[in-house]
PDB file of N, CA and C in Angstrom:
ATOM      1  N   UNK A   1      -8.554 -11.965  10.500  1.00  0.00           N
ATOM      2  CA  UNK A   1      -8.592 -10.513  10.538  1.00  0.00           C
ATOM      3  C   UNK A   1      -8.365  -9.983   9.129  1.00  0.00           C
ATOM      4  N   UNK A   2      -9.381  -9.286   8.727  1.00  0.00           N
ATOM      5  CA  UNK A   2      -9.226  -8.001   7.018  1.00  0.00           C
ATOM      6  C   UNK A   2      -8.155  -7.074   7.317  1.00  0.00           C
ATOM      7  N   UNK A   3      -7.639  -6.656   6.938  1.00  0.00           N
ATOM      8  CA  UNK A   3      -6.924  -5.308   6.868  1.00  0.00           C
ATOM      9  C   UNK A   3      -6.502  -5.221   5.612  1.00  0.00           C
ATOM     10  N   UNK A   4      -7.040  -3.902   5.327  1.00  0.00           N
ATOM     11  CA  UNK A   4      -7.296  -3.359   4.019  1.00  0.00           C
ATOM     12  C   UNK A   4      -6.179  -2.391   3.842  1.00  0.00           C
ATOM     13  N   UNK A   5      -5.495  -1.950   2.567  1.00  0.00           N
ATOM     14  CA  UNK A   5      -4.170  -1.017   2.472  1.00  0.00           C
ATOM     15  C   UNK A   5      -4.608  -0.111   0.888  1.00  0.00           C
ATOM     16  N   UNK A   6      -4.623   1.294   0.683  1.00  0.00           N
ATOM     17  CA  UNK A   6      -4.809   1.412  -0.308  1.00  0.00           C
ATOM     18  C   UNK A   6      -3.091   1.607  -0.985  1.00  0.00           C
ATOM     19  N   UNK A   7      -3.106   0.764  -2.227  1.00  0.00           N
ATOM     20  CA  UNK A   7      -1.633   1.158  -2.870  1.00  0.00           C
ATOM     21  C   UNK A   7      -2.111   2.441  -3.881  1.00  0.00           C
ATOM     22  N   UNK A   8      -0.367   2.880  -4.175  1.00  0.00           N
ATOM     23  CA  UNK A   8      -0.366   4.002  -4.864  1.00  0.00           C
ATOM     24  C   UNK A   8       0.653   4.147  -5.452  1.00  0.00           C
ATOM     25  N   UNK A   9       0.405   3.032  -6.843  1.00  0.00           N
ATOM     26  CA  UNK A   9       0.836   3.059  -7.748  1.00  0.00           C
ATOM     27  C   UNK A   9       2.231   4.417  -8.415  1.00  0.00           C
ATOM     28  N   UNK A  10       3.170   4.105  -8.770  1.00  0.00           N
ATOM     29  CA  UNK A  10       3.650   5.522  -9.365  1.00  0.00           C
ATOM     30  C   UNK A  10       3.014   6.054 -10.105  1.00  0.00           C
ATOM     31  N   UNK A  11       3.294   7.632 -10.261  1.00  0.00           N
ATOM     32  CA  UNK A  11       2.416   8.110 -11.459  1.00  0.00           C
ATOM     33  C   UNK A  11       2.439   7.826 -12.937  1.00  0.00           C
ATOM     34  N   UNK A  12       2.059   8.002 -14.398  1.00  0.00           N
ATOM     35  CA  UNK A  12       1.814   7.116 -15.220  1.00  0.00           C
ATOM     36  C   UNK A  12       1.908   8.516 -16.074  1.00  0.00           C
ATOM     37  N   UNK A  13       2.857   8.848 -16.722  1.00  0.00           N
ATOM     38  CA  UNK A  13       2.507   9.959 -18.128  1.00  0.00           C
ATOM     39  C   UNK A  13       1.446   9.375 -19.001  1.00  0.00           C
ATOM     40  N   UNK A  14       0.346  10.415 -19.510  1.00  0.00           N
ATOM     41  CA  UNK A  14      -0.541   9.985 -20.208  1.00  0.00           C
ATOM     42  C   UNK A  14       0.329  10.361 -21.630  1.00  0.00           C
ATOM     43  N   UNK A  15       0.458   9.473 -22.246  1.00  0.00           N
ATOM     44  CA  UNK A  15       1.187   9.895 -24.165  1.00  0.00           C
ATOM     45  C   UNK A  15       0.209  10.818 -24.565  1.00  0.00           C
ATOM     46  N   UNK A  16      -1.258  10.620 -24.659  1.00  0.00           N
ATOM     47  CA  UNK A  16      -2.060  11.749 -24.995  1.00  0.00           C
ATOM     48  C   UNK A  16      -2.348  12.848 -24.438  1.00  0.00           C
ATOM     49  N   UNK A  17      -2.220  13.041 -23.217  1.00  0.00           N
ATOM     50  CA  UNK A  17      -2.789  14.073 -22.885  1.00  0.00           C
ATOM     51  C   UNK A  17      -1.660  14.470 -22.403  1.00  0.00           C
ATOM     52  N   UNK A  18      -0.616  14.070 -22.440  1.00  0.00           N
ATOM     53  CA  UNK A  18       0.823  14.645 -21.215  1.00  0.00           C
ATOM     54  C   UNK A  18       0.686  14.735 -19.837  1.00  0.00           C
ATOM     55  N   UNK A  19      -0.669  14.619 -19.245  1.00  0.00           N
ATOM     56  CA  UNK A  19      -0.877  14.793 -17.832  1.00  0.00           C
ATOM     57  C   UNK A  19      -0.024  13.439 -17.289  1.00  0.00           C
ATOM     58  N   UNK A  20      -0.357  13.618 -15.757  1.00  0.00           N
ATOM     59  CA  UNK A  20      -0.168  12.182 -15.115  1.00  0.00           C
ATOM     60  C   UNK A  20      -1.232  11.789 -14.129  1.00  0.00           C
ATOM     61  N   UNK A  21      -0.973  10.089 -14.398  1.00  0.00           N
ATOM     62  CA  UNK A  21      -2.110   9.264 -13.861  1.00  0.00           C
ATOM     63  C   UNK A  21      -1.614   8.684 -12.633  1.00  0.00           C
ATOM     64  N   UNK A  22      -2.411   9.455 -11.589  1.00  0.00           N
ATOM     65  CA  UNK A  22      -2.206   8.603 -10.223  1.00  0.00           C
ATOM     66  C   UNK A  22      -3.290   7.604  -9.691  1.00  0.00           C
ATOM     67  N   UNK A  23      -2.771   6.588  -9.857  1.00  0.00           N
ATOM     68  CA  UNK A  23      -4.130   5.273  -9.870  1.00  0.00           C
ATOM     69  C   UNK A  23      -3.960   4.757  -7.915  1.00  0.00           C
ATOM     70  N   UNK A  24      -5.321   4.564  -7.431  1.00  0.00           N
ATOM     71  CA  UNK A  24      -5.462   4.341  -6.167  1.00  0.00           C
ATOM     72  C   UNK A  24      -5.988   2.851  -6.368  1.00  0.00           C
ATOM     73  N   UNK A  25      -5.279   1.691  -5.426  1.00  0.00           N
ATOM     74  CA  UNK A  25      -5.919   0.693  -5.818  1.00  0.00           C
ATOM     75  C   UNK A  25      -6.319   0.074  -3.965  1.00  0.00           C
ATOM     76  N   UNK A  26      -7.414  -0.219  -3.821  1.00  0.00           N
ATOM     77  CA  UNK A  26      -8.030  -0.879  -2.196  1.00  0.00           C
ATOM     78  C   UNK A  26      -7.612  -2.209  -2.167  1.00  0.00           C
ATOM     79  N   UNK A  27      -7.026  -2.786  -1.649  1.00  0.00           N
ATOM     80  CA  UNK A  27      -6.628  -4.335  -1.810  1.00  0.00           C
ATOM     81  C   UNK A  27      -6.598  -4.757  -0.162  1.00  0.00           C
ATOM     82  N   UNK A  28      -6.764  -5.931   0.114  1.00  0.00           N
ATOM     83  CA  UNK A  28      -6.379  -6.690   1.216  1.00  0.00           C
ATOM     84  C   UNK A  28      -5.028  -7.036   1.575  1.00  0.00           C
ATOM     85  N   UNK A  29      -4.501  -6.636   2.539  1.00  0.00           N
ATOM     86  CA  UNK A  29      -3.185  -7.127   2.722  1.00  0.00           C
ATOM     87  C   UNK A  29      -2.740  -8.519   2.412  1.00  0.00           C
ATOM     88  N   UNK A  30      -1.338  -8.770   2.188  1.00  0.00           N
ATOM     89  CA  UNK A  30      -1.696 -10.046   1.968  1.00  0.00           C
ATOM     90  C   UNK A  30      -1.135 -10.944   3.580  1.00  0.00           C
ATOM     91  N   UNK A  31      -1.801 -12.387   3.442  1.00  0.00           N
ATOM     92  CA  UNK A  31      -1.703 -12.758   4.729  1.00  0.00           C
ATOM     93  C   UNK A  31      -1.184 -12.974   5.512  1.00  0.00           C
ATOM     94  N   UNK A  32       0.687 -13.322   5.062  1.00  0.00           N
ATOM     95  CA  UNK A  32       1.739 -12.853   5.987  1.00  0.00           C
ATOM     96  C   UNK A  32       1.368 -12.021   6.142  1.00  0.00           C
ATOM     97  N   UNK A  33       1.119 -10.840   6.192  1.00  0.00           N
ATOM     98  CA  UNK A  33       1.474  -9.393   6.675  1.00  0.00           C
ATOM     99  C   UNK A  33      -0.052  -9.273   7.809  1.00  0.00           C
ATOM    100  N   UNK A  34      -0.970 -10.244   7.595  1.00  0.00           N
ATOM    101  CA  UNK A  34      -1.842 -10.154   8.876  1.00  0.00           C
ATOM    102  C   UNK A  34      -1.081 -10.864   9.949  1.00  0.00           C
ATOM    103  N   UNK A  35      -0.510 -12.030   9.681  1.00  0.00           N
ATOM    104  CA  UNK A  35      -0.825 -12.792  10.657  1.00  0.00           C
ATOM    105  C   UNK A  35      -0.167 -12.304  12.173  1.00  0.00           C
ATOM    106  N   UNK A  36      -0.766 -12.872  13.277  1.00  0.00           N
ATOM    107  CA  UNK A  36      -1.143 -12.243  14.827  1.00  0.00           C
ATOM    108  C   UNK A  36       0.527 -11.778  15.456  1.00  0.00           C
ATOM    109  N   UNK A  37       1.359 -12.270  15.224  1.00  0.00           N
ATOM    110  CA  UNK A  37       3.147 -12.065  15.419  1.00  0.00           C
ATOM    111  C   UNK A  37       3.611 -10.806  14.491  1.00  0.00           C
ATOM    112  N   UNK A  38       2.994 -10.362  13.155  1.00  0.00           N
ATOM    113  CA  UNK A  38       3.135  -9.602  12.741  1.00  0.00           C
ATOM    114  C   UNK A  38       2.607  -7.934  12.861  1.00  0.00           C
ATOM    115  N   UNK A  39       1.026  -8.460  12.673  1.00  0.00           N
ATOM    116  CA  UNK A  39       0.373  -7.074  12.423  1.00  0.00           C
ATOM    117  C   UNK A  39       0.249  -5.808  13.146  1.00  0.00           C
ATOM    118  N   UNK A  40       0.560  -5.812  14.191  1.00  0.00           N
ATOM    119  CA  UNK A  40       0.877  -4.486  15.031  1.00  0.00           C
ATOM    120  C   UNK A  40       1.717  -4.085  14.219  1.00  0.00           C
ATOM    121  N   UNK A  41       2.908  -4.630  14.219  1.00  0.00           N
ATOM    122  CA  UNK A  41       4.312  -3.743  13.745  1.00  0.00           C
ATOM    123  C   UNK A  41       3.590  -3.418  12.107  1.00  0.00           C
ATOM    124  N   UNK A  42       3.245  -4.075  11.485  1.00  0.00           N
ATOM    125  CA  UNK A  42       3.128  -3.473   9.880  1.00  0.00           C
ATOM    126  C   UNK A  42       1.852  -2.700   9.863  1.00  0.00           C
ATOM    127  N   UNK A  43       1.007  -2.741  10.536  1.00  0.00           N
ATOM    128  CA  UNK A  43       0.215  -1.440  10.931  1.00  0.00           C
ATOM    129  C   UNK A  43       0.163   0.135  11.526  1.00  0.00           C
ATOM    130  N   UNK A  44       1.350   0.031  12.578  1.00  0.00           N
ATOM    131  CA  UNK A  44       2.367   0.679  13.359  1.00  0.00           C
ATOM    132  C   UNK A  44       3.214   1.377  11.543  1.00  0.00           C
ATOM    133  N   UNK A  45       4.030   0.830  10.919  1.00  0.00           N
ATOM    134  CA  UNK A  45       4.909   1.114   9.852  1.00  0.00           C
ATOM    135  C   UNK A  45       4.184   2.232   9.310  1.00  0.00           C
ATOM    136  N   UNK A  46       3.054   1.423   8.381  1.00  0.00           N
ATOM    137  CA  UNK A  46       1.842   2.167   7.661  1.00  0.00           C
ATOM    138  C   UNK A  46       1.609   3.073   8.397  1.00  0.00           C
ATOM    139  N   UNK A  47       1.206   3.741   9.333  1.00  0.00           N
ATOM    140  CA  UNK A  47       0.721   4.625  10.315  1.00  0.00           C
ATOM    141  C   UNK A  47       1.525   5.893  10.199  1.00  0.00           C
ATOM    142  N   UNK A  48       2.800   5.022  10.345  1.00  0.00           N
ATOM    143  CA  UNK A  48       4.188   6.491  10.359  1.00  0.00           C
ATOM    144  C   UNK A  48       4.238   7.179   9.403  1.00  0.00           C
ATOM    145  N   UNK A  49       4.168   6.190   8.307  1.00  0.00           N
ATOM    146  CA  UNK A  49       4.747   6.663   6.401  1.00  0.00           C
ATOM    147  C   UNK A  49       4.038   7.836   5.972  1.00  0.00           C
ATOM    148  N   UNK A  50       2.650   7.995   6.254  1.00  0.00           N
ATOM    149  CA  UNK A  50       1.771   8.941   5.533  1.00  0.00           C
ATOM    150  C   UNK A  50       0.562   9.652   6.378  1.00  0.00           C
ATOM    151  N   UNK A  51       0.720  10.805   6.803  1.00  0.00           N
ATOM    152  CA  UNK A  51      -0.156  11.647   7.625  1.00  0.00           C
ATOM    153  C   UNK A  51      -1.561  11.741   6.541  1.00  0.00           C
ATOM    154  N   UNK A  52      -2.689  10.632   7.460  1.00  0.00           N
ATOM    155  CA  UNK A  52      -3.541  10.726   6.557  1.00  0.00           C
ATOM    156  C   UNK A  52      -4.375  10.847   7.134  1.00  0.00           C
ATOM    157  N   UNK A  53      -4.635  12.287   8.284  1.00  0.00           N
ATOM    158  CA  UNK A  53      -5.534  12.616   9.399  1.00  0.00           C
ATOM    159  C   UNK A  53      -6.604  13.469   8.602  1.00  0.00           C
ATOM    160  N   UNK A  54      -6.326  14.009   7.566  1.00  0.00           N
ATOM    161  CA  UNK A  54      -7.644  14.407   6.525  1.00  0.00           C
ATOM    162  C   UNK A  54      -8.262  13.443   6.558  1.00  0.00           C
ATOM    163  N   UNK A  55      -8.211  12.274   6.393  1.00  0.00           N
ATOM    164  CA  UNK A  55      -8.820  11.267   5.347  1.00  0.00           C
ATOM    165  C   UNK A  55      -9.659  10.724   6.852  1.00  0.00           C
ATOM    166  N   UNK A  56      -9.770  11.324   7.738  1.00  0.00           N
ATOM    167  CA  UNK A  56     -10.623  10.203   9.049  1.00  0.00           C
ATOM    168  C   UNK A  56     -12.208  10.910   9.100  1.00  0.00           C
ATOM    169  N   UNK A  57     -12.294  12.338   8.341  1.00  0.00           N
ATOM    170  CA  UNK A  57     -13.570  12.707   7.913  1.00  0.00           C
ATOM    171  C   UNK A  57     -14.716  12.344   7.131  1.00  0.00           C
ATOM    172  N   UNK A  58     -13.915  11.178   5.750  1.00  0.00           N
ATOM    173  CA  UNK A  58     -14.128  10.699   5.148  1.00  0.00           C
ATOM    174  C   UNK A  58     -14.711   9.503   5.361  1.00  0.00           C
ATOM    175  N   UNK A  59     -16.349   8.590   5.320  1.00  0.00           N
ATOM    176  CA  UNK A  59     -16.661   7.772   5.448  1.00  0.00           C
ATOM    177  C   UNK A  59     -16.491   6.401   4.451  1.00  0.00           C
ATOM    178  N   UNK A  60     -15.247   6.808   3.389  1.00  0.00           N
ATOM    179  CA  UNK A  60     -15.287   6.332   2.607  1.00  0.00           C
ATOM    180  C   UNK A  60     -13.439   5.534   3.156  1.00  0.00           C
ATOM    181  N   UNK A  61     -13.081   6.569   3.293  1.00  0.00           N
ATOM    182  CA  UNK A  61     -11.501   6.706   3.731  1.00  0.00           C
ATOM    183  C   UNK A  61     -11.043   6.557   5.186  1.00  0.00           C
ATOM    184  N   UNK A  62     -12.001   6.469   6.213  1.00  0.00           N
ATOM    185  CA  UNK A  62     -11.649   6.748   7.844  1.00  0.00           C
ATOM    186  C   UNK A  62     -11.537   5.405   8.004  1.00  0.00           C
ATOM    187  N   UNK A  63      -9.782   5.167   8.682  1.00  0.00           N
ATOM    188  CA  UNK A  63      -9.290   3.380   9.293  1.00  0.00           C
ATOM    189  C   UNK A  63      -8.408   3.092   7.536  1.00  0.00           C
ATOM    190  N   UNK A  64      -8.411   3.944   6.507  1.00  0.00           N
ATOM    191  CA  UNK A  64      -7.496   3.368   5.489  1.00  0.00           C
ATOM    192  C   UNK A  64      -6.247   3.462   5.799  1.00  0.00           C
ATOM    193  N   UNK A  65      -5.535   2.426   4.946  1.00  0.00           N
ATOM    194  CA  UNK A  65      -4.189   2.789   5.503  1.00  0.00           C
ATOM    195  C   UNK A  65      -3.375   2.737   4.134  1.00  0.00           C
ATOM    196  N   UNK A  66      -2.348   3.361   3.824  1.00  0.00           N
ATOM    197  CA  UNK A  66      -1.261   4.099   2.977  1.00  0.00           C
ATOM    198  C   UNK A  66      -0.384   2.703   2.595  1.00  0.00           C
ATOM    199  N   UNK A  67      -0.158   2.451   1.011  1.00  0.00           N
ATOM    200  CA  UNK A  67       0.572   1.521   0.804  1.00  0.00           C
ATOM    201  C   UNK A  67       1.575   2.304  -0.197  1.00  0.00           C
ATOM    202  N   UNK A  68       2.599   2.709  -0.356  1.00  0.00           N
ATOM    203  CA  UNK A  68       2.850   4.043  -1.193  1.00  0.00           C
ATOM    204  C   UNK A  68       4.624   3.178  -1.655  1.00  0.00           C
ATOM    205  N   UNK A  69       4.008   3.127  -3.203  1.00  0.00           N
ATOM    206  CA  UNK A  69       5.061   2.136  -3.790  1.00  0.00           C
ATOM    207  C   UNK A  69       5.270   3.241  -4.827  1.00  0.00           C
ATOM    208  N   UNK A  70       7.135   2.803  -4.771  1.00  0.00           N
ATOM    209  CA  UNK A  70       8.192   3.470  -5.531  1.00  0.00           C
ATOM    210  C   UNK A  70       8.071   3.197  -7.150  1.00  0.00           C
ATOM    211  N   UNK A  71       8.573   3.596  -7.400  1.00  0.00           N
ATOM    212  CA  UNK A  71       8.001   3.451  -9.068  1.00  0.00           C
ATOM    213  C   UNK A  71       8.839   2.449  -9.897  1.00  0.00           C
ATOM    214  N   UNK A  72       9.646   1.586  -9.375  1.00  0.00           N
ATOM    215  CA  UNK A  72       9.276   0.223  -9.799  1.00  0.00           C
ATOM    216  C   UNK A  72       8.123  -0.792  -8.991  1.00  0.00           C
ATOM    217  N   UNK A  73       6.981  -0.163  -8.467  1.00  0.00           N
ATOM    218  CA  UNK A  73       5.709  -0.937  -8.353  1.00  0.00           C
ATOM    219  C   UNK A  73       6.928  -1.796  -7.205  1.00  0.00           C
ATOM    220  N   UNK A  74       7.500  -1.163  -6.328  1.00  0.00           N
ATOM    221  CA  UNK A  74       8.010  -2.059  -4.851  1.00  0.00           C
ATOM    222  C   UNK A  74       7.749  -1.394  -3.720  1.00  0.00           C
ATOM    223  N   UNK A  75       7.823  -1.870  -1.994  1.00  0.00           N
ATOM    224  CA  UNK A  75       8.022  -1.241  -0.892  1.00  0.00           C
ATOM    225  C   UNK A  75       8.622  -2.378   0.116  1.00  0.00           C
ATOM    226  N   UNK A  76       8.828  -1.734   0.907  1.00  0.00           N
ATOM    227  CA  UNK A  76       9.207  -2.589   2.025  1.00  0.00           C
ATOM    228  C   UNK A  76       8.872  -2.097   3.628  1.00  0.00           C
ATOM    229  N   UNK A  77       8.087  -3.037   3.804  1.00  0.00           N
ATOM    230  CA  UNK A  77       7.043  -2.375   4.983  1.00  0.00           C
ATOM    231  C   UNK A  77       7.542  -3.587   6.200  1.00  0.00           C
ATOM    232  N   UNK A  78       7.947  -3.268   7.800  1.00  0.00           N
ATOM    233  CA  UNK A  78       7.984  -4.452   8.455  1.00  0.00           C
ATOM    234  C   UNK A  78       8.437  -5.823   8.021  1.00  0.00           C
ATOM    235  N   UNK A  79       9.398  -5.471   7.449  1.00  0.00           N
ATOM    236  CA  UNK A  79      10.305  -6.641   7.677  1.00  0.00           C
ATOM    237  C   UNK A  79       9.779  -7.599   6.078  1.00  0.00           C
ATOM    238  N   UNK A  80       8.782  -6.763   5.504  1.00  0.00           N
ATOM    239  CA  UNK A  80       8.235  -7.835   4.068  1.00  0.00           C
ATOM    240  C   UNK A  80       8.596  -7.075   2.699  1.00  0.00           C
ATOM    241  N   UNK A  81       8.709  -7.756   1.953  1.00  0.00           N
ATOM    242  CA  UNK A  81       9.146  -6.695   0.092  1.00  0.00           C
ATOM    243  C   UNK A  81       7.597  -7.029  -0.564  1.00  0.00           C
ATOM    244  N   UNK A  82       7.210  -6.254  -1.173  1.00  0.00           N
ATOM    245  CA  UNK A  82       6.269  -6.359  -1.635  1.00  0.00           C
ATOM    246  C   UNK A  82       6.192  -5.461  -3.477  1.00  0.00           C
ATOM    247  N   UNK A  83       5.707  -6.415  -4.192  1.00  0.00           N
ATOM    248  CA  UNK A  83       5.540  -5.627  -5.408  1.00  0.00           C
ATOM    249  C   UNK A  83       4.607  -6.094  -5.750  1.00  0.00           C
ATOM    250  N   UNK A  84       3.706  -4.689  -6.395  1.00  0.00           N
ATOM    251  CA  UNK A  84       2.568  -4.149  -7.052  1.00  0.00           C
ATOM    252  C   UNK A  84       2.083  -4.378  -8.635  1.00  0.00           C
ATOM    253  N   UNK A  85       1.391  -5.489  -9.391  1.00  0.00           N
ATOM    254  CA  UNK A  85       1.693  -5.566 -10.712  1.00  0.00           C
ATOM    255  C   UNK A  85       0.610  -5.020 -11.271  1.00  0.00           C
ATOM    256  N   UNK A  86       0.040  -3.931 -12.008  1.00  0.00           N
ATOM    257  CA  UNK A  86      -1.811  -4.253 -12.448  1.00  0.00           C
ATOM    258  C   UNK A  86      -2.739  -5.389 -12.378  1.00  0.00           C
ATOM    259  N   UNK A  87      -2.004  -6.069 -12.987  1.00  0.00           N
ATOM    260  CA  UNK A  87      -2.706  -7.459 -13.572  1.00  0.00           C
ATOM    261  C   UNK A  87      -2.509  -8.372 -12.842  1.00  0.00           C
ATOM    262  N   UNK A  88      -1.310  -8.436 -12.055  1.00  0.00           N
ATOM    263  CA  UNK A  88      -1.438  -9.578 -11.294  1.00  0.00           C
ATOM    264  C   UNK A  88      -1.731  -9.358  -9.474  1.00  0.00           C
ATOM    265  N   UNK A  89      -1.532  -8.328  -8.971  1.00  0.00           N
ATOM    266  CA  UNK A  89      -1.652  -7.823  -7.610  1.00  0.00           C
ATOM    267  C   UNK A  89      -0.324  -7.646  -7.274  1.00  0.00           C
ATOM    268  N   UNK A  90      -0.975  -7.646  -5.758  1.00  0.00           N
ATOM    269  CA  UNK A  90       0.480  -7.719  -4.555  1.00  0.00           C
ATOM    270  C   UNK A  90       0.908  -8.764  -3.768  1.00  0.00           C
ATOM    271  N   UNK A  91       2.058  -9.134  -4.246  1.00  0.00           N
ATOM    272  CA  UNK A  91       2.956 -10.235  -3.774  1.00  0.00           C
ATOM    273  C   UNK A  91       3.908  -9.449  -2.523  1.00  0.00           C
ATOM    274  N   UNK A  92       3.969 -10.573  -1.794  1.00  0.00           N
ATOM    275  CA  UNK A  92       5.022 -10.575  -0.708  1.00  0.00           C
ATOM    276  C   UNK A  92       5.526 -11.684  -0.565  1.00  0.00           C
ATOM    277  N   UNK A  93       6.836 -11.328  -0.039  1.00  0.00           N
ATOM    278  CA  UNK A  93       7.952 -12.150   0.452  1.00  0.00           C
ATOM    279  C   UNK A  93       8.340 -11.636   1.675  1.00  0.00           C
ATOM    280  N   UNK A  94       9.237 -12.692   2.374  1.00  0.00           N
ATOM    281  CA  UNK A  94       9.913 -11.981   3.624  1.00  0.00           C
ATOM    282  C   UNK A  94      11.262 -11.078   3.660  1.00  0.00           C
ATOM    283  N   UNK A  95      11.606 -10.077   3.723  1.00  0.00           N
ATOM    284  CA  UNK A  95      12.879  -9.085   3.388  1.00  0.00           C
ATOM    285  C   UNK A  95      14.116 -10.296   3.492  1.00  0.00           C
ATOM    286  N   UNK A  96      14.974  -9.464   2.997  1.00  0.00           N
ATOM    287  CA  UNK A  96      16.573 -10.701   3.228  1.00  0.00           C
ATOM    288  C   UNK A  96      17.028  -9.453   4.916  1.00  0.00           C
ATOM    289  N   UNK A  97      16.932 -10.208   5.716  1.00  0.00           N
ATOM    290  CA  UNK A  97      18.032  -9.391   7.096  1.00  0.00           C
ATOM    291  C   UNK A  97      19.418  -9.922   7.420  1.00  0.00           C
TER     292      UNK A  97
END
């Protein structure tokens, strides 16, 4: 099973321009977080976090789901920690309970 998550990076001061950069990245979950004992509940999680009933108009965006990391590039979704690197992706581990 695919299941796709878009992350969302913290925002990024531009030094030149002073604005800020909010970078959207489409990635595949990673495969703990599919597998068949898991994925309801971390789909279920995602679902709660971010009202993203605009986005089901969208043929680009309809079935995405919200990965929305704190700005040390971390989250913790269903029971997994996960951090966000540019360059290297998204890693998971299993939470400490």
């Amino acid at each position: 099973m695919l299941c796709r998550a878009t992350a969302f990076p913290p925002p990024r001061q531009n030094a030149k321009s002073g604005g800020v950069r909010l970078q959207g990245v489409t990635s595949p979950l990673p495969r703990a977080m599919t597998a068949t004992d898991v994925i309801d509940e971390v789909i279920a999680e995602l679902e709660r976090r971010t009202d993203l009933s605009a986005w089901q108009d969208s043929h680009w965006l309809a079935g995405e789901l919200v990965l929305d990391i704190d700005t040390d590039g971390t989250a913790t979704v269903a029971g997994f920690d996960l951090h966000y690197h540019p360059e290297e992706g998204l890693r998971v581990t299993r939470a400490n309970t």
